[in-house]
C-alpha atoms as a PDB file:
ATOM      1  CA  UNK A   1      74.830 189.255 143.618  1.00  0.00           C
ATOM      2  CA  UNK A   2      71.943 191.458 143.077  1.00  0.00           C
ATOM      3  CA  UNK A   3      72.356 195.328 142.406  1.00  0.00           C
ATOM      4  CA  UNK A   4      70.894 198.246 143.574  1.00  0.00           C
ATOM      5  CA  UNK A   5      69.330 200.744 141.427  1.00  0.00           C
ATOM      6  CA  UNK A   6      68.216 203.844 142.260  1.00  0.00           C
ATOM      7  CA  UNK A   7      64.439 204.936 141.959  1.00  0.00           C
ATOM      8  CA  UNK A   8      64.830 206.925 138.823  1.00  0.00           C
ATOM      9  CA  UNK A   9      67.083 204.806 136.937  1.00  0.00           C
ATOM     10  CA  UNK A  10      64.368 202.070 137.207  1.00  0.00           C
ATOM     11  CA  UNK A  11      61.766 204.642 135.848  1.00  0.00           C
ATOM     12  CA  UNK A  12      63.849 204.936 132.918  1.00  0.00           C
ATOM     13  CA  UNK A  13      64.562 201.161 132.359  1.00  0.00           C
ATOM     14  CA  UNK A  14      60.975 200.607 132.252  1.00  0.00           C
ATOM     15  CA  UNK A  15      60.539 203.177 129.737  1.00  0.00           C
ATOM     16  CA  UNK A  16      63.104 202.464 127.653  1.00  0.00           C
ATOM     17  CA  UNK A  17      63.123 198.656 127.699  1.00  0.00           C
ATOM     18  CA  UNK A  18      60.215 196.893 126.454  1.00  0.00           C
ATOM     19  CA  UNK A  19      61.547 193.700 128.434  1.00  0.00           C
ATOM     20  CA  UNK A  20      61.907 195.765 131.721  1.00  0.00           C
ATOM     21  CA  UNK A  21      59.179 195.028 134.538  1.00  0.00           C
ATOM     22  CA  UNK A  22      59.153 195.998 138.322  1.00  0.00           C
ATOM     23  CA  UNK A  23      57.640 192.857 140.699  1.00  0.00           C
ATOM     24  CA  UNK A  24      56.239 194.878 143.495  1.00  0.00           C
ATOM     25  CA  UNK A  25      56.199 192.420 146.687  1.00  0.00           C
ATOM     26  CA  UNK A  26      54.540 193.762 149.278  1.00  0.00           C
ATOM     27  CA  UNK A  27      51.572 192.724 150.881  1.00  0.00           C
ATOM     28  CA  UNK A  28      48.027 193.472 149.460  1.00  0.00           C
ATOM     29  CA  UNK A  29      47.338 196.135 152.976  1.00  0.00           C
ATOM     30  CA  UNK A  30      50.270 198.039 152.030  1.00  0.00           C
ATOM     31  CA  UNK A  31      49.264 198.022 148.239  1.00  0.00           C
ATOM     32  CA  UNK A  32      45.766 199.130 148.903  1.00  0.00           C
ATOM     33  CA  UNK A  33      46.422 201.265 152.071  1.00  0.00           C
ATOM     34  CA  UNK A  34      49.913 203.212 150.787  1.00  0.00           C
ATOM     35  CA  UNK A  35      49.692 202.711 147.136  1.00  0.00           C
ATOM     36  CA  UNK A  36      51.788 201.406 144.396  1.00  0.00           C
ATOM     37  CA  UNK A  37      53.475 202.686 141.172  1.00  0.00           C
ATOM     38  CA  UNK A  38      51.985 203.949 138.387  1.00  0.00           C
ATOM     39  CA  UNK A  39      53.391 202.829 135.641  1.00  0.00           C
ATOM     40  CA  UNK A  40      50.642 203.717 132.706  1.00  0.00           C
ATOM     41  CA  UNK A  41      53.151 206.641 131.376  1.00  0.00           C
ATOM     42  CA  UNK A  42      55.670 204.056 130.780  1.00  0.00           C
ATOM     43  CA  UNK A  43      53.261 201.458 129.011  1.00  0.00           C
ATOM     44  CA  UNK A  44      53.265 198.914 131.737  1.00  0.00           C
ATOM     45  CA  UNK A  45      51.199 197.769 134.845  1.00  0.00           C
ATOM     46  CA  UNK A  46      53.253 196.711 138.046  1.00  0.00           C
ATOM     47  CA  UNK A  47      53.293 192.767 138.733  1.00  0.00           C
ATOM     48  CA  UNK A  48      51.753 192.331 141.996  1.00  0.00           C
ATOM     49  CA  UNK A  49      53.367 189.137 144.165  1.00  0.00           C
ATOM     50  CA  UNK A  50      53.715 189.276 147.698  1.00  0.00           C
ATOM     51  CA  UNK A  51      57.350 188.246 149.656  1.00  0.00           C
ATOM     52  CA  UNK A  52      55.434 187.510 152.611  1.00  0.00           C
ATOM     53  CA  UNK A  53      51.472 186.195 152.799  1.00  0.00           C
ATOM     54  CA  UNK A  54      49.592 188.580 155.411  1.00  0.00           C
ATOM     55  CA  UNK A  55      49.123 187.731 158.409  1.00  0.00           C
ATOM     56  CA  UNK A  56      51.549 185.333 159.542  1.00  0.00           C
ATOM     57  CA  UNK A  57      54.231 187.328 157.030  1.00  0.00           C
ATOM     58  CA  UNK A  58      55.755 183.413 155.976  1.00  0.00           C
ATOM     59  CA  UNK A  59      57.479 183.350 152.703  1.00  0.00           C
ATOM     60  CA  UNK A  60      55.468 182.828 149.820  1.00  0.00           C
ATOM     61  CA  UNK A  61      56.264 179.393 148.414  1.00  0.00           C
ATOM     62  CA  UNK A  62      54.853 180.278 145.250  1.00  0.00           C
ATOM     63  CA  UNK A  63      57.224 183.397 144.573  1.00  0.00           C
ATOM     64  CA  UNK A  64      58.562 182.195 141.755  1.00  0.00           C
ATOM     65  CA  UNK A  65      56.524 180.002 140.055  1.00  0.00           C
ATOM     66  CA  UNK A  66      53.908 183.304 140.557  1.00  0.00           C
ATOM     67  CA  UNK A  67      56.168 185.052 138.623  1.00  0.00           C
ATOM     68  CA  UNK A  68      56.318 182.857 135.520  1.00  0.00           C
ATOM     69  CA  UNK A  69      52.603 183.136 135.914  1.00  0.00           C
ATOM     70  CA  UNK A  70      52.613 186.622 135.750  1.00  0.00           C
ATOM     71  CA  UNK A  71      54.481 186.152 131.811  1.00  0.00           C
ATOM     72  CA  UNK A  72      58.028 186.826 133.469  1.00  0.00           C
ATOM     73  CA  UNK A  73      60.715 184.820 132.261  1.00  0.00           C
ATOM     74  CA  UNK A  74      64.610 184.607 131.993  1.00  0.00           C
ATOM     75  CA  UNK A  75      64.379 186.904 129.332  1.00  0.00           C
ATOM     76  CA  UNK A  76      62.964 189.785 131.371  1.00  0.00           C
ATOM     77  CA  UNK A  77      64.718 192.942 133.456  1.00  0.00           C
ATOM     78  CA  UNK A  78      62.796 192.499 136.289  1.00  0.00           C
ATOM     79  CA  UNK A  79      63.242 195.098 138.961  1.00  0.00           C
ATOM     80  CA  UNK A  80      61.625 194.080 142.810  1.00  0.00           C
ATOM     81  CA  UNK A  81      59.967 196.368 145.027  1.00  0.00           C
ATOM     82  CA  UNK A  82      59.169 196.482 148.640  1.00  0.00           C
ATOM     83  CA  UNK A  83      58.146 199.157 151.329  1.00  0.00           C
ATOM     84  CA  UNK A  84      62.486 199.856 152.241  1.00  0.00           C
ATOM     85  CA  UNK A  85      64.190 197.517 149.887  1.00  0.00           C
ATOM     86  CA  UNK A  86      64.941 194.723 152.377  1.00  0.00           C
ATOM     87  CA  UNK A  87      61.862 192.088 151.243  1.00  0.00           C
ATOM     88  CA  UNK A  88      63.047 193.078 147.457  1.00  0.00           C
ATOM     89  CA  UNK A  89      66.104 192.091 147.863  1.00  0.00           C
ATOM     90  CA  UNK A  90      65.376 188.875 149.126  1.00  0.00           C
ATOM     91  CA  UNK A  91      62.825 188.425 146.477  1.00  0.00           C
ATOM     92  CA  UNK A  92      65.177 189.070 143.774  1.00  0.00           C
ATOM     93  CA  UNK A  93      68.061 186.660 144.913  1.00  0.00           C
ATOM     94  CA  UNK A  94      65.289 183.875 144.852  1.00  0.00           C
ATOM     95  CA  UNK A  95      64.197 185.185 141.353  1.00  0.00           C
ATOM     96  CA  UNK A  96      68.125 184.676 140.676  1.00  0.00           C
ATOM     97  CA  UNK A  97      68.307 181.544 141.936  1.00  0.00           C
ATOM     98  CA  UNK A  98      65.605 180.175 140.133  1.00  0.00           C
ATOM     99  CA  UNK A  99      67.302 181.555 136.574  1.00  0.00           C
ATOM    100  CA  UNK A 100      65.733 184.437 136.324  1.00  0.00           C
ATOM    101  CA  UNK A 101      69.462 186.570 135.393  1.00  0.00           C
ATOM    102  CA  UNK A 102      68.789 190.390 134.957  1.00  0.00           C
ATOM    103  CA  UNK A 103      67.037 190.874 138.750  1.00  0.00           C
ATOM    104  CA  UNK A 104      67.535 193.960 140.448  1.00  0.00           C
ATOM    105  CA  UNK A 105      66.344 195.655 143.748  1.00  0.00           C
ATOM    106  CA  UNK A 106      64.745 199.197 143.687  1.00  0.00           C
ATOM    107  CA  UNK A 107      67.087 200.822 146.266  1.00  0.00           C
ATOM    108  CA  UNK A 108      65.235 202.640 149.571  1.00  0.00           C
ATOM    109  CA  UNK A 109      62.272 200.392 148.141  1.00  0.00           C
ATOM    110  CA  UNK A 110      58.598 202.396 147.469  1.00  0.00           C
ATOM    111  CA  UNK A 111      58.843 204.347 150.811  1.00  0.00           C
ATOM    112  CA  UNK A 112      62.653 204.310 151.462  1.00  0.00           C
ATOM    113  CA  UNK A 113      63.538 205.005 155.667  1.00  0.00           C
ATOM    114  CA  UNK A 114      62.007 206.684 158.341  1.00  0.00           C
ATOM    115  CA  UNK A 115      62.644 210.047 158.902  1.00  0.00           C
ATOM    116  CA  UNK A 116      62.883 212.103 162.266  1.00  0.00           C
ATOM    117  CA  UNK A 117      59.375 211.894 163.468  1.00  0.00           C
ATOM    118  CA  UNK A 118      59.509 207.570 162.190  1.00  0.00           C
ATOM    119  CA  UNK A 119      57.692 208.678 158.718  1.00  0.00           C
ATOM    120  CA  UNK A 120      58.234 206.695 155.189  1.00  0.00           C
ATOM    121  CA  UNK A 121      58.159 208.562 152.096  1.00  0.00           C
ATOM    122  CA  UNK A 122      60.166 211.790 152.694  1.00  0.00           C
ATOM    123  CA  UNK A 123      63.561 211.066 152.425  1.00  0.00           C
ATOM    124  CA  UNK A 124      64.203 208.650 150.020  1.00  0.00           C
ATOM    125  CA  UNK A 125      62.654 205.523 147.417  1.00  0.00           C
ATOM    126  CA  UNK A 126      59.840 205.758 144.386  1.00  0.00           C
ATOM    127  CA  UNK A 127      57.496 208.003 146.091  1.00  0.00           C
ATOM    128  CA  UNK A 128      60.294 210.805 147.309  1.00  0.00           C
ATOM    129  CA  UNK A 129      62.053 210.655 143.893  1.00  0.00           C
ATOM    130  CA  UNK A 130      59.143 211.846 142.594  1.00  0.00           C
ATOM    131  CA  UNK A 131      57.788 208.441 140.303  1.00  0.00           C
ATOM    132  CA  UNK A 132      54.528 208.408 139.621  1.00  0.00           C
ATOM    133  CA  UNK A 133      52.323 206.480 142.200  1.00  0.00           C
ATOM    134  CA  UNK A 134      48.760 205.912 142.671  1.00  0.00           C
ATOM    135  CA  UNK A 135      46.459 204.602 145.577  1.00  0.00           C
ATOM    136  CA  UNK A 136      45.012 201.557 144.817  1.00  0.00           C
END
């Protein structure tokens, strides 16, 4: 089973434990069009592997071996982002699967839900905690 964390305890993770990344798997539009963490205080960079390959949003058969690519390994804290925390979620039990042990889903995601008038980013995830972010 995968856990939840919230926002902010990821942000500390990552600064805290050199072996702690965050796998953000959205697709590239909402990476370049609503941004993605920031994670230069901490020391790091964001790994960048979609889910879900734009257009035709089909799982990406090369999730995992992407992430060994990237330098991840069993040994690793890896915590998975998405827009809500749905796509992370999935993405981490197929990290799991594969052997990758110490996966965990960013709860509420980069965005979190939508609020009253259907907008992301107010009420809860990365951005409302307050996390550093950047556009693209």
């Amino acid at each position: 089973m995968v856990e939840n964390i919230q926002p902010r305890d990821v942000w500390q993770a990552l600064q805290d434990n050199p072996k702690a990344q965050l796998v953000d798997v959205r697709t590239d539009a909402e990476w370049n069009f609503v941004g993605v963490p920031d994670l230069g205080p901490a020391g790091k960079q964001a790994v960048l592997i979609p889910w879900q390959v734009y257009p035709t949003m089909g799982v990406n058969g090369d999730f995992v071996a992407q992430l060994g690519q990237a330098g991840l390994s069993p040994d690793n804290e890896i915590y998975f982002l998405c827009r809500s925390g749905v796509r992370s979620l999935a993405a981490a039990q197929a990290a799991q699967a594969a052997g990758f042990a110490q996966v965990f889903n960013i709860a509420d995601g980069f965005e979190g839900p939508p609020d009253g008038q259907a907008h992301r980013g107010q009420m809860a995830g990365w951005k409302a905690s307050g996390l550093p972010w950047r556009q693209k």
